[in-house]
PDB file of N, CA and C in Angstrom:
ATOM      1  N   UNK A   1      -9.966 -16.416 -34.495  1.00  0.00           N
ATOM      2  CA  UNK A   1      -9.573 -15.196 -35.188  1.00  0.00           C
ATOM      3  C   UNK A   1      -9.513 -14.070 -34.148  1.00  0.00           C
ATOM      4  N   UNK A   2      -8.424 -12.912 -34.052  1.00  0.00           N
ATOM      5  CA  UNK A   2      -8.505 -12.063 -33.492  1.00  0.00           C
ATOM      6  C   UNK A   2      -8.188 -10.904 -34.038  1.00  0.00           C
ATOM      7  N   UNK A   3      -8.482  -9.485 -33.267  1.00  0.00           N
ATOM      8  CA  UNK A   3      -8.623  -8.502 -34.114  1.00  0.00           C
ATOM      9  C   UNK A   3      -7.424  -7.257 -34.202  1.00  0.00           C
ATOM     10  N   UNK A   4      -6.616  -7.251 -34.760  1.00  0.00           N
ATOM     11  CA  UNK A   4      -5.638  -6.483 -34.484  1.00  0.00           C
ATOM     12  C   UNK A   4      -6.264  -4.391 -34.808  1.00  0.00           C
ATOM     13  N   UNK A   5      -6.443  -3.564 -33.988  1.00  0.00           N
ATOM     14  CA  UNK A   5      -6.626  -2.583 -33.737  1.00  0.00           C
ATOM     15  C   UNK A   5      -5.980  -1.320 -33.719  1.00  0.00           C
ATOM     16  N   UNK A   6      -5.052  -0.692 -34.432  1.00  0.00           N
ATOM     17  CA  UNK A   6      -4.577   1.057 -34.461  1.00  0.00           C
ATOM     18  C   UNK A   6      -5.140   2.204 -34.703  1.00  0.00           C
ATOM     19  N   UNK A   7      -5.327   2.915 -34.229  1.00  0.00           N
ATOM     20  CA  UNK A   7      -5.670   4.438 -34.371  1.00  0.00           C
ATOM     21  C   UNK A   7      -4.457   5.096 -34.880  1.00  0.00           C
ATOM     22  N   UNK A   8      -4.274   5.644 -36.234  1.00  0.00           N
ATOM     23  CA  UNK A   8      -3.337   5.946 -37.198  1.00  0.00           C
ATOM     24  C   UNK A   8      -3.554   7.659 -37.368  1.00  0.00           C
ATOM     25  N   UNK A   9      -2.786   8.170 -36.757  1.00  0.00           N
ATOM     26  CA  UNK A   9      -2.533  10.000 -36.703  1.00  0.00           C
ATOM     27  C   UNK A   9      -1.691   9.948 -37.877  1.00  0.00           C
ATOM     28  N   UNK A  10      -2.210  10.399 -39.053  1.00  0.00           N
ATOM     29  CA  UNK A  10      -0.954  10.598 -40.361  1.00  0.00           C
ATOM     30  C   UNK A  10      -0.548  12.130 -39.915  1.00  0.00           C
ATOM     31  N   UNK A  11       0.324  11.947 -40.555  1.00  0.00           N
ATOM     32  CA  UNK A  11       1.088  13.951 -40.854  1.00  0.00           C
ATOM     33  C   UNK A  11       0.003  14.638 -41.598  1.00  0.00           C
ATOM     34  N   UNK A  12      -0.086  15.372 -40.863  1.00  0.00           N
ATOM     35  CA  UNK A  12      -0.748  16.490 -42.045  1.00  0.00           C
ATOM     36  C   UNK A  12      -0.803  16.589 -43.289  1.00  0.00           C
ATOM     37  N   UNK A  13      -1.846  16.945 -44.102  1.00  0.00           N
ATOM     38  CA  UNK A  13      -1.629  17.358 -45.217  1.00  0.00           C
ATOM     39  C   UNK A  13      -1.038  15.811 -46.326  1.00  0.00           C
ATOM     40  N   UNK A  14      -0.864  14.369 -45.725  1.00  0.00           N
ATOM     41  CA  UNK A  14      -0.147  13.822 -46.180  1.00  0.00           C
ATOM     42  C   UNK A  14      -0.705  12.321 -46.242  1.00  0.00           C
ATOM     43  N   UNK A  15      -2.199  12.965 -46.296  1.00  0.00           N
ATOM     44  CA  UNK A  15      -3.362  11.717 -46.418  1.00  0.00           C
ATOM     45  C   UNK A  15      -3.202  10.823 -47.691  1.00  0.00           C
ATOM     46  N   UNK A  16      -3.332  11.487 -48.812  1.00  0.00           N
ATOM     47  CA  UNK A  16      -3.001  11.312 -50.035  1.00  0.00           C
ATOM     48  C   UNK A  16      -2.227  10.146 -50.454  1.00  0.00           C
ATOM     49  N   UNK A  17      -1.058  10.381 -50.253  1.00  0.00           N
ATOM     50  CA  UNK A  17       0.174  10.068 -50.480  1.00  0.00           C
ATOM     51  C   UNK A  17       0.349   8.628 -48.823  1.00  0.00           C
ATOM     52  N   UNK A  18      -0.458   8.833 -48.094  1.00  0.00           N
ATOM     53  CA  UNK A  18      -0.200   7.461 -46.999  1.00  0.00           C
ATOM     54  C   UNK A  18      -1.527   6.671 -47.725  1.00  0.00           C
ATOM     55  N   UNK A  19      -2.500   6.700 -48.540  1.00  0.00           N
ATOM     56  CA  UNK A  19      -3.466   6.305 -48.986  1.00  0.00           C
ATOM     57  C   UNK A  19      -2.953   4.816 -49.892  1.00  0.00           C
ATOM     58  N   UNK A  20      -2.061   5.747 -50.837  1.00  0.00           N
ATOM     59  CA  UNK A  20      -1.644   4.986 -51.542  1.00  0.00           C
ATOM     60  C   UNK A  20      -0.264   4.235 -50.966  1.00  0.00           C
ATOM     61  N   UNK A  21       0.220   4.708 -50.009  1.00  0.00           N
ATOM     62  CA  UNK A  21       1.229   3.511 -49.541  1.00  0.00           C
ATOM     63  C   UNK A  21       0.703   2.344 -48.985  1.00  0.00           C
ATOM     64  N   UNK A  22      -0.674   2.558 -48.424  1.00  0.00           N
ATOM     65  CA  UNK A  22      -1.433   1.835 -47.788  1.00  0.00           C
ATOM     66  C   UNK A  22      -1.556   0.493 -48.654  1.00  0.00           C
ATOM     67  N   UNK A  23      -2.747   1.312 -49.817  1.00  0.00           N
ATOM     68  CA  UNK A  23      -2.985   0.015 -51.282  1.00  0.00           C
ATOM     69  C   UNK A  23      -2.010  -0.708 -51.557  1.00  0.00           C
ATOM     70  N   UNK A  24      -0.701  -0.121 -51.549  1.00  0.00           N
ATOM     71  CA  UNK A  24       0.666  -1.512 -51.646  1.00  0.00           C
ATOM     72  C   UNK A  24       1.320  -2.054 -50.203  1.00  0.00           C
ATOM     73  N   UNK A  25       0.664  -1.527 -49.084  1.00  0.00           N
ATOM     74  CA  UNK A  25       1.144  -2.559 -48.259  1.00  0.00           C
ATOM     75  C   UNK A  25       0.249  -3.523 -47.327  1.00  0.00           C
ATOM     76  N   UNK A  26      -0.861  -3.117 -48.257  1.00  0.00           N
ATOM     77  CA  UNK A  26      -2.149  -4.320 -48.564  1.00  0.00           C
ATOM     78  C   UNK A  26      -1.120  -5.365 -48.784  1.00  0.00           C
ATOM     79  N   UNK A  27      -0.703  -5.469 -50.071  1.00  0.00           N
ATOM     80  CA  UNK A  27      -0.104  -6.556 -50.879  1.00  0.00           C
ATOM     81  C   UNK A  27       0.528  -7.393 -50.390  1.00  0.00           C
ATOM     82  N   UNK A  28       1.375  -6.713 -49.443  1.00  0.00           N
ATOM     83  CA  UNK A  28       2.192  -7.252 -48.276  1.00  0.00           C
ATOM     84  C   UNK A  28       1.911  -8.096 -47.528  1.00  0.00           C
ATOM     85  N   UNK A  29       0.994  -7.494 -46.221  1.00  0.00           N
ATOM     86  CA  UNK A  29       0.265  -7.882 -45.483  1.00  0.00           C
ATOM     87  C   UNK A  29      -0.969  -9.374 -45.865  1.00  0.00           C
ATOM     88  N   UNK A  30      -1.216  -9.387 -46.756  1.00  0.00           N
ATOM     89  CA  UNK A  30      -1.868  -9.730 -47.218  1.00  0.00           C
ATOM     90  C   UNK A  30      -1.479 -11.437 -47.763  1.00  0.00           C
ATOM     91  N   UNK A  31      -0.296 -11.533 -47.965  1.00  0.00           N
ATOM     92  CA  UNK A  31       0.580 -12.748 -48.221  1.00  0.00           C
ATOM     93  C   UNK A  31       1.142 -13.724 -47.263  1.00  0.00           C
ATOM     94  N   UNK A  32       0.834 -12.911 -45.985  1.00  0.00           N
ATOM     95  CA  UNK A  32       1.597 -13.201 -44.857  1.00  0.00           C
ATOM     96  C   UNK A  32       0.605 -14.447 -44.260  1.00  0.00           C
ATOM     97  N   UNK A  33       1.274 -15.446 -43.659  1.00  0.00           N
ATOM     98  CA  UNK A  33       0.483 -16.612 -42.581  1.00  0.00           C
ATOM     99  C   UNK A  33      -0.435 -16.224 -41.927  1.00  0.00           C
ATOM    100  N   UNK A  34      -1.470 -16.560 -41.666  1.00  0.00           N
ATOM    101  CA  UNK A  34      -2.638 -16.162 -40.084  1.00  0.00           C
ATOM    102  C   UNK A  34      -3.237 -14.723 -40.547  1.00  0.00           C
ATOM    103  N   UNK A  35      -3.331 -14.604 -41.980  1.00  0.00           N
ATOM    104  CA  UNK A  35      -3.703 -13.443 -42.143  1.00  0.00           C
ATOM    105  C   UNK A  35      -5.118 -13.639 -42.482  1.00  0.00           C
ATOM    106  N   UNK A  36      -6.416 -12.861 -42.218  1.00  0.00           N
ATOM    107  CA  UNK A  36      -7.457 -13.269 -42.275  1.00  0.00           C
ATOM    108  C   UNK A  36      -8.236 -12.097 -43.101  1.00  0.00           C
ATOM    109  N   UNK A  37      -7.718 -11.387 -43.312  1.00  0.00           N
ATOM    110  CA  UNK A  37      -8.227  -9.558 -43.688  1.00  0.00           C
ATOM    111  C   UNK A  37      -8.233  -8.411 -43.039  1.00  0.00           C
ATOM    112  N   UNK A  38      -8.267  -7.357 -43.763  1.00  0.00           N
ATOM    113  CA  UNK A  38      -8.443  -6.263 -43.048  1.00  0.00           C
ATOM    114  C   UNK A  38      -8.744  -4.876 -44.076  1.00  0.00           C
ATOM    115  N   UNK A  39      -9.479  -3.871 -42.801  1.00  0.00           N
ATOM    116  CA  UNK A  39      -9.962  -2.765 -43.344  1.00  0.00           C
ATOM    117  C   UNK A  39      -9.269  -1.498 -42.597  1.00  0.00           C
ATOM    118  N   UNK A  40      -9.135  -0.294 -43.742  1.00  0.00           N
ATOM    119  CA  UNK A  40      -8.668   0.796 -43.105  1.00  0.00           C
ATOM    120  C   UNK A  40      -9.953   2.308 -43.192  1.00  0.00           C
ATOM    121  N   UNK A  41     -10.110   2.305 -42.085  1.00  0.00           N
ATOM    122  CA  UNK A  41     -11.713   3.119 -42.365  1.00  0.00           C
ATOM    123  C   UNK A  41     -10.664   4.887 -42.209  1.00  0.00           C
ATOM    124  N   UNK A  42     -11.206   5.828 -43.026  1.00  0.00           N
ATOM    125  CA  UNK A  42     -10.696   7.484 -42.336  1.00  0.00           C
ATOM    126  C   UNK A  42     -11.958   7.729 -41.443  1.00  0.00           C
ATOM    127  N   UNK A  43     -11.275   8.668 -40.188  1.00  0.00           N
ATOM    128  CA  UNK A  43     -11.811   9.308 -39.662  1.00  0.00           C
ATOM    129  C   UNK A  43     -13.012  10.299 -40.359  1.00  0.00           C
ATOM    130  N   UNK A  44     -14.692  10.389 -40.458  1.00  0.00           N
ATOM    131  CA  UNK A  44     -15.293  11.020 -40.344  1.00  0.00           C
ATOM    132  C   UNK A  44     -15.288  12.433 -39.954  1.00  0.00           C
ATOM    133  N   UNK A  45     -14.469  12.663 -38.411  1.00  0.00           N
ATOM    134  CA  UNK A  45     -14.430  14.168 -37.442  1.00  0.00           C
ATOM    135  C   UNK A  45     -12.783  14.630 -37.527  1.00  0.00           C
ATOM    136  N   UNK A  46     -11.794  13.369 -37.929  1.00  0.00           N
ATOM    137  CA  UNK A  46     -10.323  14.299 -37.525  1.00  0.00           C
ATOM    138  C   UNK A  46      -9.752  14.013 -38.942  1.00  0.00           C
ATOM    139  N   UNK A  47      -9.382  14.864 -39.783  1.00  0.00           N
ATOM    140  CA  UNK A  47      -8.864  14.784 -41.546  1.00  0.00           C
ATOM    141  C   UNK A  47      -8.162  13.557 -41.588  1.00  0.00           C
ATOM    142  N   UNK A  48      -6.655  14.020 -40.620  1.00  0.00           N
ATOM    143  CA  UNK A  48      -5.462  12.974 -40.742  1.00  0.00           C
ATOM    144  C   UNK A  48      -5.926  11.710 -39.949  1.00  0.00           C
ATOM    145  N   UNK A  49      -6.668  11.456 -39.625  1.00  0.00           N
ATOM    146  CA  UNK A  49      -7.027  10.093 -38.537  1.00  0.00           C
ATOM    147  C   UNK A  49      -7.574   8.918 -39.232  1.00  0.00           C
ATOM    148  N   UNK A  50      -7.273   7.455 -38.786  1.00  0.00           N
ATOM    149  CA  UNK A  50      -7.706   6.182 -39.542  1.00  0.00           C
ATOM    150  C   UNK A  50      -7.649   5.356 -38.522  1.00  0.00           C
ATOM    151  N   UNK A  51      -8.160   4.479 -38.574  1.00  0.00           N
ATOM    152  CA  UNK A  51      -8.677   3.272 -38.077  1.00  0.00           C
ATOM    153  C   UNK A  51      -7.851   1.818 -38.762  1.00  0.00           C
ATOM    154  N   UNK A  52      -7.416   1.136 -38.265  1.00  0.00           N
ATOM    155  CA  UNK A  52      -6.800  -0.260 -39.114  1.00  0.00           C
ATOM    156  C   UNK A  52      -7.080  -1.267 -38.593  1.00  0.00           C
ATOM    157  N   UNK A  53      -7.925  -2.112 -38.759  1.00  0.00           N
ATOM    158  CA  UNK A  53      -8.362  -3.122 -38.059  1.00  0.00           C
ATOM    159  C   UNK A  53      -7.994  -4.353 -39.303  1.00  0.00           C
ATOM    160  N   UNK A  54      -7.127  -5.414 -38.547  1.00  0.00           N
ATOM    161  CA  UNK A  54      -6.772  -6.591 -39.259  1.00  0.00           C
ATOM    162  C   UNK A  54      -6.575  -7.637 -38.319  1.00  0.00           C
ATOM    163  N   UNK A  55      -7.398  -8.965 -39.193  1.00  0.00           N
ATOM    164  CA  UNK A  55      -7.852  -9.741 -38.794  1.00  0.00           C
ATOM    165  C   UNK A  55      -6.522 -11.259 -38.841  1.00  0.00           C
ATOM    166  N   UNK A  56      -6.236 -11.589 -37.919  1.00  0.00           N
ATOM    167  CA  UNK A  56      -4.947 -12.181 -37.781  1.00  0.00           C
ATOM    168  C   UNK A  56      -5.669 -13.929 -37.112  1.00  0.00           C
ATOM    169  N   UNK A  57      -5.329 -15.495 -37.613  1.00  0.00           N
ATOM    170  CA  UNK A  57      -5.714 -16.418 -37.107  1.00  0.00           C
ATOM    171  C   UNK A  57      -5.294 -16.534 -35.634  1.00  0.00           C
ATOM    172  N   UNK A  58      -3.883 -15.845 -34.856  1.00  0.00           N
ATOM    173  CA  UNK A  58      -4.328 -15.805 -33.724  1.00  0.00           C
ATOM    174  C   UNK A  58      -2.825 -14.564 -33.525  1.00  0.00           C
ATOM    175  N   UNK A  59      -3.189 -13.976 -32.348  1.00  0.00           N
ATOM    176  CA  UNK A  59      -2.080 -13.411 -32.264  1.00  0.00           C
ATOM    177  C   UNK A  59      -0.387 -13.272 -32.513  1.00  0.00           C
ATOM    178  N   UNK A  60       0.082 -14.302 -32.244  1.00  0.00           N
ATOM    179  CA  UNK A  60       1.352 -15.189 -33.073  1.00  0.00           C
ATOM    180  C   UNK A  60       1.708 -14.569 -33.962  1.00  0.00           C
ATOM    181  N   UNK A  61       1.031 -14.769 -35.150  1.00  0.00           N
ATOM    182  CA  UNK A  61       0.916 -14.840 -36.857  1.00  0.00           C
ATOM    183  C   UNK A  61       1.094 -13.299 -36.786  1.00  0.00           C
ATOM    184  N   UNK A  62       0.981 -12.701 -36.114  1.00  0.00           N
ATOM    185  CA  UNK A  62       1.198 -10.962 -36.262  1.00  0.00           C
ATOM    186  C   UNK A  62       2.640 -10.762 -35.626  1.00  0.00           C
ATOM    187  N   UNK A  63       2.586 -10.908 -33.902  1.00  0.00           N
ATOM    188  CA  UNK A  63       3.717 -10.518 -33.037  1.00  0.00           C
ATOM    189  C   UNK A  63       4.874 -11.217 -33.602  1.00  0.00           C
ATOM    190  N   UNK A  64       5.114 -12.651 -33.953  1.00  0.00           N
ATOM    191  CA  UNK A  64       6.333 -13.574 -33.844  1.00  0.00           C
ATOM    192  C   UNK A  64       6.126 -14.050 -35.585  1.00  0.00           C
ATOM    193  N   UNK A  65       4.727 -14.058 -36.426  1.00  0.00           N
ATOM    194  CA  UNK A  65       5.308 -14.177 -37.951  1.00  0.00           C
ATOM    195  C   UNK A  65       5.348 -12.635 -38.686  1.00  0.00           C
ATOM    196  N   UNK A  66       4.524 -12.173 -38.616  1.00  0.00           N
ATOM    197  CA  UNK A  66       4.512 -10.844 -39.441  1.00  0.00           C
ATOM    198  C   UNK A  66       5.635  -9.906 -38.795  1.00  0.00           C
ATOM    199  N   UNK A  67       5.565  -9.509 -37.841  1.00  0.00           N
ATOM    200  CA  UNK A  67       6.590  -8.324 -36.924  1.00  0.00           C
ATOM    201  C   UNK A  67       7.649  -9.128 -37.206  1.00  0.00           C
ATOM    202  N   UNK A  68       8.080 -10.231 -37.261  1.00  0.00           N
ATOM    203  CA  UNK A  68       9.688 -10.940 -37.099  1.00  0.00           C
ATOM    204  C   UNK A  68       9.910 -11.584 -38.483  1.00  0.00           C
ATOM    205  N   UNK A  69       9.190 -10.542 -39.467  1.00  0.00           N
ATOM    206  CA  UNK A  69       9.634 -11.148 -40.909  1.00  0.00           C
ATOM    207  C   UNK A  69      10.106 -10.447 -42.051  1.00  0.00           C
ATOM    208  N   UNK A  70      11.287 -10.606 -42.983  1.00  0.00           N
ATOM    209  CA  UNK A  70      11.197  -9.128 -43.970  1.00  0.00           C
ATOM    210  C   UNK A  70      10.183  -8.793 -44.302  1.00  0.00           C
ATOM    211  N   UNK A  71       9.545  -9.090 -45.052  1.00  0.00           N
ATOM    212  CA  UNK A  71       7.936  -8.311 -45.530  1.00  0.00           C
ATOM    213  C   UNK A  71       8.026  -7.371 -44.797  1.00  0.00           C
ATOM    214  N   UNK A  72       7.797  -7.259 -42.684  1.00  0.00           N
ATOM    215  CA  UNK A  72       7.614  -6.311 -42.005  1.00  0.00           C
ATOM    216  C   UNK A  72       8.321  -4.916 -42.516  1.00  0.00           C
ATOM    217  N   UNK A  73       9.612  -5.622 -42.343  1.00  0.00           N
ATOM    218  CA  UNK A  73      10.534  -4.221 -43.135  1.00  0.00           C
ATOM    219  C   UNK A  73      10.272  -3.346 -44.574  1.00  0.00           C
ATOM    220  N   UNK A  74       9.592  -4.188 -45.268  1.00  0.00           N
ATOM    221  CA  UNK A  74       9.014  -3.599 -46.564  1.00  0.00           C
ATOM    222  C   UNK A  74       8.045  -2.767 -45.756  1.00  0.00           C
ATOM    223  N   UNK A  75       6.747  -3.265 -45.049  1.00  0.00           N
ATOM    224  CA  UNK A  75       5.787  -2.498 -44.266  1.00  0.00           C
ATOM    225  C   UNK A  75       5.806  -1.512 -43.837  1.00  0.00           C
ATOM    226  N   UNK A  76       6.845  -1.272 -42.851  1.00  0.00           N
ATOM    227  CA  UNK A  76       7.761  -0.395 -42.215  1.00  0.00           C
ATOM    228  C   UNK A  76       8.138   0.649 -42.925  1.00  0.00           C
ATOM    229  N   UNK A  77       8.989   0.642 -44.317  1.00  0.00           N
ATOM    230  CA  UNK A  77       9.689   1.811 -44.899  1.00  0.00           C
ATOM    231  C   UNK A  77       8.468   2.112 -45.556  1.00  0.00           C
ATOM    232  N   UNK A  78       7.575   1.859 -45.859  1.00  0.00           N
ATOM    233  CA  UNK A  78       5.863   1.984 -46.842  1.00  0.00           C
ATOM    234  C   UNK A  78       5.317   3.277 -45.975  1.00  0.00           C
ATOM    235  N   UNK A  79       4.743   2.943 -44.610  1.00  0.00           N
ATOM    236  CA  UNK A  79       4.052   3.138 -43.956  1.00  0.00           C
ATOM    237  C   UNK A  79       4.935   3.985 -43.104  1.00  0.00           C
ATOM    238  N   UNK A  80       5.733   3.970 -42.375  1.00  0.00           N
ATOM    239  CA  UNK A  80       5.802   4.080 -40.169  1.00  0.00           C
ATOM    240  C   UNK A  80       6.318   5.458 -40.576  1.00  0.00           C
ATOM    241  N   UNK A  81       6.661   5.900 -41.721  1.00  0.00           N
ATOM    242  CA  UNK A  81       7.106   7.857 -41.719  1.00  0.00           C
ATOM    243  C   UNK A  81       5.621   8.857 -41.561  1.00  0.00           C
ATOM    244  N   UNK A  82       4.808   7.969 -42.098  1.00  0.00           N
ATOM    245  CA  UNK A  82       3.075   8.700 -42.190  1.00  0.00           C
ATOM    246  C   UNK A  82       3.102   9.781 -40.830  1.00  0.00           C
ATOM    247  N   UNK A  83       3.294   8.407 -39.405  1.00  0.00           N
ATOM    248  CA  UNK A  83       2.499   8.246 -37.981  1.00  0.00           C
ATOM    249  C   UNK A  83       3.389   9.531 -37.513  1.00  0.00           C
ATOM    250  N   UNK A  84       2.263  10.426 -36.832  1.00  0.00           N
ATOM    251  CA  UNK A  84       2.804  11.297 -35.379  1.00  0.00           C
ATOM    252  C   UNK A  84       1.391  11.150 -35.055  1.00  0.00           C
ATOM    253  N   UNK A  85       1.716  10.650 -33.578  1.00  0.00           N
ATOM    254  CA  UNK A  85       2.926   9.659 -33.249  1.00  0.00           C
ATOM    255  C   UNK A  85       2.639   8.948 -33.490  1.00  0.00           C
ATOM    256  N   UNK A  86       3.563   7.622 -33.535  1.00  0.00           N
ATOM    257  CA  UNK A  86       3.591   5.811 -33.619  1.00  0.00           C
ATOM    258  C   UNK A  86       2.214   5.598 -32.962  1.00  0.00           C
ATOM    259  N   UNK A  87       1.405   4.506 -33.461  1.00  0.00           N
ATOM    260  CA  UNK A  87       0.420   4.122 -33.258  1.00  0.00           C
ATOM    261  C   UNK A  87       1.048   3.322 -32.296  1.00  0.00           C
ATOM    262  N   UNK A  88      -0.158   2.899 -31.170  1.00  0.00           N
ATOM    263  CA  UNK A  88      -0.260   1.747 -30.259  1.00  0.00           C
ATOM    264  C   UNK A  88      -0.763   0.785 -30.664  1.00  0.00           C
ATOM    265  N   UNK A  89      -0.879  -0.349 -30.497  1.00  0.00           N
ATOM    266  CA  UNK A  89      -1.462  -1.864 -31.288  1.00  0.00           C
ATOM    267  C   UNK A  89      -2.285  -2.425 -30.472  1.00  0.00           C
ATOM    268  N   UNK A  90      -3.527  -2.884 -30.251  1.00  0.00           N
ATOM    269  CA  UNK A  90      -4.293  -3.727 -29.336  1.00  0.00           C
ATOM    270  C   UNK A  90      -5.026  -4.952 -30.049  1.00  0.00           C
ATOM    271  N   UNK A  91      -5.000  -5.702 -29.324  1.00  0.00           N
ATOM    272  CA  UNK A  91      -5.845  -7.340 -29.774  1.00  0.00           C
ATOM    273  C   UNK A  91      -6.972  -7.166 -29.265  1.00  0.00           C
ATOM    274  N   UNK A  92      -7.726  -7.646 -29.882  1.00  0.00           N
ATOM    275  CA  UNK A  92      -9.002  -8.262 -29.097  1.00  0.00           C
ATOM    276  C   UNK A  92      -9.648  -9.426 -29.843  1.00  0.00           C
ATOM    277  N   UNK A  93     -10.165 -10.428 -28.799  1.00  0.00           N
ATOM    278  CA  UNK A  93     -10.459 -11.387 -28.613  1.00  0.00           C
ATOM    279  C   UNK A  93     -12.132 -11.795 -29.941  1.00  0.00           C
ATOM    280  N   UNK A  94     -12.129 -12.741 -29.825  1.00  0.00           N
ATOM    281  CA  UNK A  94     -13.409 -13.040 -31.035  1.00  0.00           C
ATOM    282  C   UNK A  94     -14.421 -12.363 -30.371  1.00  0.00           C
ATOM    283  N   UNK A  95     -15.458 -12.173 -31.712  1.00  0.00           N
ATOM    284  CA  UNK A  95     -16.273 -11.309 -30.614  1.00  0.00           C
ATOM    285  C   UNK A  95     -17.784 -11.834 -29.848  1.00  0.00           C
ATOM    286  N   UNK A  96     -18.059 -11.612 -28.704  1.00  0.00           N
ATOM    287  CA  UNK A  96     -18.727 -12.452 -27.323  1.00  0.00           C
ATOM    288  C   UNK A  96     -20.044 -11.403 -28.163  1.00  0.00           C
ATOM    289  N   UNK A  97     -20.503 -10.614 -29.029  1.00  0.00           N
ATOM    290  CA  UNK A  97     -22.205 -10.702 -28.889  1.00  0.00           C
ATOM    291  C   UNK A  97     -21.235  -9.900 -30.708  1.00  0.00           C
ATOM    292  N   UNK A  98     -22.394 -10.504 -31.317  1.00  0.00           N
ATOM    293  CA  UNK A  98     -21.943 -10.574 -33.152  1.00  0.00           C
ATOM    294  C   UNK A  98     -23.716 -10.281 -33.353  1.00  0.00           C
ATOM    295  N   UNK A  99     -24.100  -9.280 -34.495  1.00  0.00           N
ATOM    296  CA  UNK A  99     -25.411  -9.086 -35.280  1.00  0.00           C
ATOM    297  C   UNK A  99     -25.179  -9.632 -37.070  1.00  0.00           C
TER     298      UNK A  99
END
């Protein structure tokens, strides 16, 4: 399992309304191959700021099934108007010390 990682800058004022695009592109995401779960935490210190961490069976199943599938495009028109700017995406590996 690996961990797919964004730091999500919404628009201003426009938390609300990306909240709930979010809850339906759960639905999405969620149907897709190599999909393992995931959580979207808000920022504590910055209003518009979030965290998205989703759990993918290995990298693949995200880059070459999810990114290279319609669903994505449903994802896409849901979500990618929220971001200034576009989030960056990082993997990381299972994790080497777990409590």
């Amino acid at each position: 399992m690996i961990l797919e990682v964004a730091v999500l800058n919404v628009r201003k004022n426009e938390e609300k309304s990306f909240e709930e695009a979010m809850a339906k592109a759960k639905k999405i995401i969620s149907s897709m191959p190599g999909f393992g779960g995931m959580e979207v935490r808000k920022s504590l210190d910055i209003a518009n700021q979030y965290m998205l961490h989703v759990k993918w069976e290995t990298r693949a199943h995200h880059t070459d099934g999810f990114r290279q599938s319609a669903e994505y495009q449903d994802w896409r028109a849901l979500l990618h108007h929220f971001y200034e700017p576009m989030p960056t995406v990082e993997y990381y590996s299972d994790p080497i010390i777990s409590a």
